[in-house]
N, C-alpha and C. Protein backbone atom coordinates (compact mmCIF):
# COMPACT_ATOMS: atom_id res chain seq x y z
N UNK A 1 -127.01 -74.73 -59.45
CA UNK A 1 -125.63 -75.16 -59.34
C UNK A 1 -125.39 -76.41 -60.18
N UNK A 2 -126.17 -77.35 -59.82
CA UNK A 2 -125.99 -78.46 -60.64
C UNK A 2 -126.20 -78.26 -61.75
N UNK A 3 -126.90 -77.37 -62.62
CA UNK A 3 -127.21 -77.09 -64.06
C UNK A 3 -125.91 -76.53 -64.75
N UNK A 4 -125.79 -75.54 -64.45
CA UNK A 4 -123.72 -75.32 -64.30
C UNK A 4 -122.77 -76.12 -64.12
N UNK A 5 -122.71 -76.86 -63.39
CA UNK A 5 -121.59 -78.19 -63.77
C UNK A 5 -122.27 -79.27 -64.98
N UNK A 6 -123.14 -79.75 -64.71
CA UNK A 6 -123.47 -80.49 -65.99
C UNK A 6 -123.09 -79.65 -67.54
N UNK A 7 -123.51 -78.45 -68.06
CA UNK A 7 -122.94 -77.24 -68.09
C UNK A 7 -121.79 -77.62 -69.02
N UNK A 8 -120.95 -77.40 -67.70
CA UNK A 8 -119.52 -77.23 -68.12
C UNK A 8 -119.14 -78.80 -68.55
N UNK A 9 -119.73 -79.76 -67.92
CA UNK A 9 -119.27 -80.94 -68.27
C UNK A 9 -119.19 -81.56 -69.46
N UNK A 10 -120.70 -81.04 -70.51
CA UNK A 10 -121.14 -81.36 -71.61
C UNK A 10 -120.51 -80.29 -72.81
N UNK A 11 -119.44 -79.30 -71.82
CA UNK A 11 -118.52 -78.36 -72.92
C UNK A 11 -117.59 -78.73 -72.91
N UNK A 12 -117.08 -79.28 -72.07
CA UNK A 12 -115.72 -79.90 -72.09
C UNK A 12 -115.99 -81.43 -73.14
N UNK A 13 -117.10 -82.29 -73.43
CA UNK A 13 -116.86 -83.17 -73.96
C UNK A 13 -117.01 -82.81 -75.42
N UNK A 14 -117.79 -81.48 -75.81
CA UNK A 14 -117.98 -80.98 -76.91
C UNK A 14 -116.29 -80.37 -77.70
N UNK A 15 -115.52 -79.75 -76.84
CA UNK A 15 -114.26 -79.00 -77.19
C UNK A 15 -113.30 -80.66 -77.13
N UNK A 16 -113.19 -81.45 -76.30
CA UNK A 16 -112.69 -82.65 -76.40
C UNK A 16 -112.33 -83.50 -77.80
N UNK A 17 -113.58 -82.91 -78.19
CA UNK A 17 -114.47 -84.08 -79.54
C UNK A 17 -113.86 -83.36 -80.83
N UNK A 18 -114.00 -81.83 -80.80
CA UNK A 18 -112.92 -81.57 -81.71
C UNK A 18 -112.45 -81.46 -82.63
N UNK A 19 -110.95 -81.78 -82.25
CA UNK A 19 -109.87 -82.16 -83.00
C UNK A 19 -110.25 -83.40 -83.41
N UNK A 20 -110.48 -84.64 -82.73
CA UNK A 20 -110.31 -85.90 -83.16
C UNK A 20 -111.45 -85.97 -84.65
N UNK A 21 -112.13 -85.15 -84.10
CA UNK A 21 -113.31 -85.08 -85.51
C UNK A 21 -112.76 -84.60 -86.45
N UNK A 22 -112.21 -83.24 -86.68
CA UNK A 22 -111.71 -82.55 -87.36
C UNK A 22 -110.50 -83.27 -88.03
N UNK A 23 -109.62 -83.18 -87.16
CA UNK A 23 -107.82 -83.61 -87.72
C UNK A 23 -107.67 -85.14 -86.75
N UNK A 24 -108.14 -86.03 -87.13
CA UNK A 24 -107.97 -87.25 -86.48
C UNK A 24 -106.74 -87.76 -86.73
N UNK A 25 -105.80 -88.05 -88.06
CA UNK A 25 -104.35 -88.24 -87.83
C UNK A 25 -103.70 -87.22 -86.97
N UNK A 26 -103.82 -86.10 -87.02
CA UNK A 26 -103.31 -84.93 -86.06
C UNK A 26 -103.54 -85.70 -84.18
N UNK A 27 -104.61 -85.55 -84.14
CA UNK A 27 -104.86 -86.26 -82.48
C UNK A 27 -104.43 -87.67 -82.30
N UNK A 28 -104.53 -88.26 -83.02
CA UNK A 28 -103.56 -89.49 -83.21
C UNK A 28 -101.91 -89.19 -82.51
N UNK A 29 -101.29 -88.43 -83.39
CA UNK A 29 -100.02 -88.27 -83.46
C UNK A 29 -100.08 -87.88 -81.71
N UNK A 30 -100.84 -86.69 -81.55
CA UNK A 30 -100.87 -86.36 -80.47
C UNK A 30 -100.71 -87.26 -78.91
N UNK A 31 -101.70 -87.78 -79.19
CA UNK A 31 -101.70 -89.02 -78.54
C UNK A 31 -100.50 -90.04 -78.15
N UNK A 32 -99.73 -89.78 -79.24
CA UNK A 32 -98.79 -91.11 -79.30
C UNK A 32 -97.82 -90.22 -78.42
N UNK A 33 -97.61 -88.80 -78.52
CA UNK A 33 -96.44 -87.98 -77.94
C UNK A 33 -96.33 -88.01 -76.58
N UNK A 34 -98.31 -88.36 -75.98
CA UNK A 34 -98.57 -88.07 -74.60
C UNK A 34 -97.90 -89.25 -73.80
N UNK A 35 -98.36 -90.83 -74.60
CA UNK A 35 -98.35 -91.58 -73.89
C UNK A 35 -96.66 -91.53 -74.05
N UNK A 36 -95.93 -91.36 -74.60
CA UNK A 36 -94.30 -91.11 -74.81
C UNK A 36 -93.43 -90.49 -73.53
N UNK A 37 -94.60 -89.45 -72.50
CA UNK A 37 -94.32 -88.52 -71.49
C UNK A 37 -94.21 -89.23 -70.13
N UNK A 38 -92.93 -88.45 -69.51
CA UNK A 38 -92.88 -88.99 -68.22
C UNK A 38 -94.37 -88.51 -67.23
N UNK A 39 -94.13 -89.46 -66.19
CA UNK A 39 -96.15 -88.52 -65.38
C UNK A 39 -95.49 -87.45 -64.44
N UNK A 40 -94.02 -87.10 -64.80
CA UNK A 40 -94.06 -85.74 -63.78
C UNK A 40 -94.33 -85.13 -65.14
N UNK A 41 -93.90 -84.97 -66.13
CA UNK A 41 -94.16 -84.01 -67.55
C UNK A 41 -95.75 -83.90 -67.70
N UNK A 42 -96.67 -84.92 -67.44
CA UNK A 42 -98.41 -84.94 -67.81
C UNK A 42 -98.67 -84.85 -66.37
N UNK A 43 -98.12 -84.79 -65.26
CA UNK A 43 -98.79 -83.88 -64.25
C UNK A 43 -98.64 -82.54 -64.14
N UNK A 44 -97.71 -82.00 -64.80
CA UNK A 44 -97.38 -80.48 -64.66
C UNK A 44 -98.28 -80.33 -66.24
N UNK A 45 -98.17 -80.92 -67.10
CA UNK A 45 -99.39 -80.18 -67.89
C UNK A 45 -100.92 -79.93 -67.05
N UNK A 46 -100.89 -81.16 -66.50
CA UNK A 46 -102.31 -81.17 -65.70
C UNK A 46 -102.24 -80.32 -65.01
N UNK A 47 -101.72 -79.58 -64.17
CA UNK A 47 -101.54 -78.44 -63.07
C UNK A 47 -101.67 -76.98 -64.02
N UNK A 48 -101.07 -76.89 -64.99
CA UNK A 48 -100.78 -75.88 -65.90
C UNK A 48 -102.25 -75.97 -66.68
N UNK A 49 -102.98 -77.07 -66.98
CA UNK A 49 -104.25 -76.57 -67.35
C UNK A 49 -105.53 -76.57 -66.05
N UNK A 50 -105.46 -76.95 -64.96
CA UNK A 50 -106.28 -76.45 -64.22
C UNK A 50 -105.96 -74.80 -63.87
N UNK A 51 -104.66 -74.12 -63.33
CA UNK A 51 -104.16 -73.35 -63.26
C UNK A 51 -105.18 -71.93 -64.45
N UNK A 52 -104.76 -72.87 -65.54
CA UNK A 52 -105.57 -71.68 -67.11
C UNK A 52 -106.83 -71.96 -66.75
N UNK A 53 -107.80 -72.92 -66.27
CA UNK A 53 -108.97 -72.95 -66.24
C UNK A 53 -109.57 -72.08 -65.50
N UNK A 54 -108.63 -72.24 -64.11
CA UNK A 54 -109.27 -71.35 -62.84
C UNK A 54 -109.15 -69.64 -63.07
N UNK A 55 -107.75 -69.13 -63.85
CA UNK A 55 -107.73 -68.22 -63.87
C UNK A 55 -109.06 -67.55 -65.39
N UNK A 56 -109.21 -68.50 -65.80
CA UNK A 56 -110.03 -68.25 -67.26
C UNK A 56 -111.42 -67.95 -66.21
N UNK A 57 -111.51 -68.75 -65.50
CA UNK A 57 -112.98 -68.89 -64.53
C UNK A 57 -113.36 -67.24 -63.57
N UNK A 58 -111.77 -66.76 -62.91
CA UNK A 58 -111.72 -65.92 -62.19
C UNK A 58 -112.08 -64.74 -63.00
N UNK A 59 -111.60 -64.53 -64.12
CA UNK A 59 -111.52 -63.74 -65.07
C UNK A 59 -112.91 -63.19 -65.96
N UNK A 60 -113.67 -64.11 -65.95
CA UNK A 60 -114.81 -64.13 -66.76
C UNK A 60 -116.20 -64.49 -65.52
N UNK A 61 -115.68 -64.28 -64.49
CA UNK A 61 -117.23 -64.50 -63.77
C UNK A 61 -117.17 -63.21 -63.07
């Protein structure tokens, strides 16, 4: 179990890493749009990507 979350933890910092590597003015910009957002707008993203995670999870196990 624990090998699986560590796992997933060390994929999520890999997919994180990215863009900023890749297109760093791009994640930049990005960035600037987020902090621009009200926190009901970046909590409903947050809900909307756990939401895709779980169903991505349900889907593939």
């Amino acid at each position: 179990m624990i090998e699986s979350f560590v796992s997933a933890i060390a994929l999520v910092f890999v997919i994180e890493g990215l863009l900023p590597f890749a297109l760093p003015s791009v994640w930049r910009k990005g960035m600037v749009e987020l902090i621009k957002m009200s926190d009901g707008k970046l909590r409903v993203m947050g809900l909307l990507s756990i939401a895709i995670g779980i169903i991505l999870l349900m889907m593939f196990k």
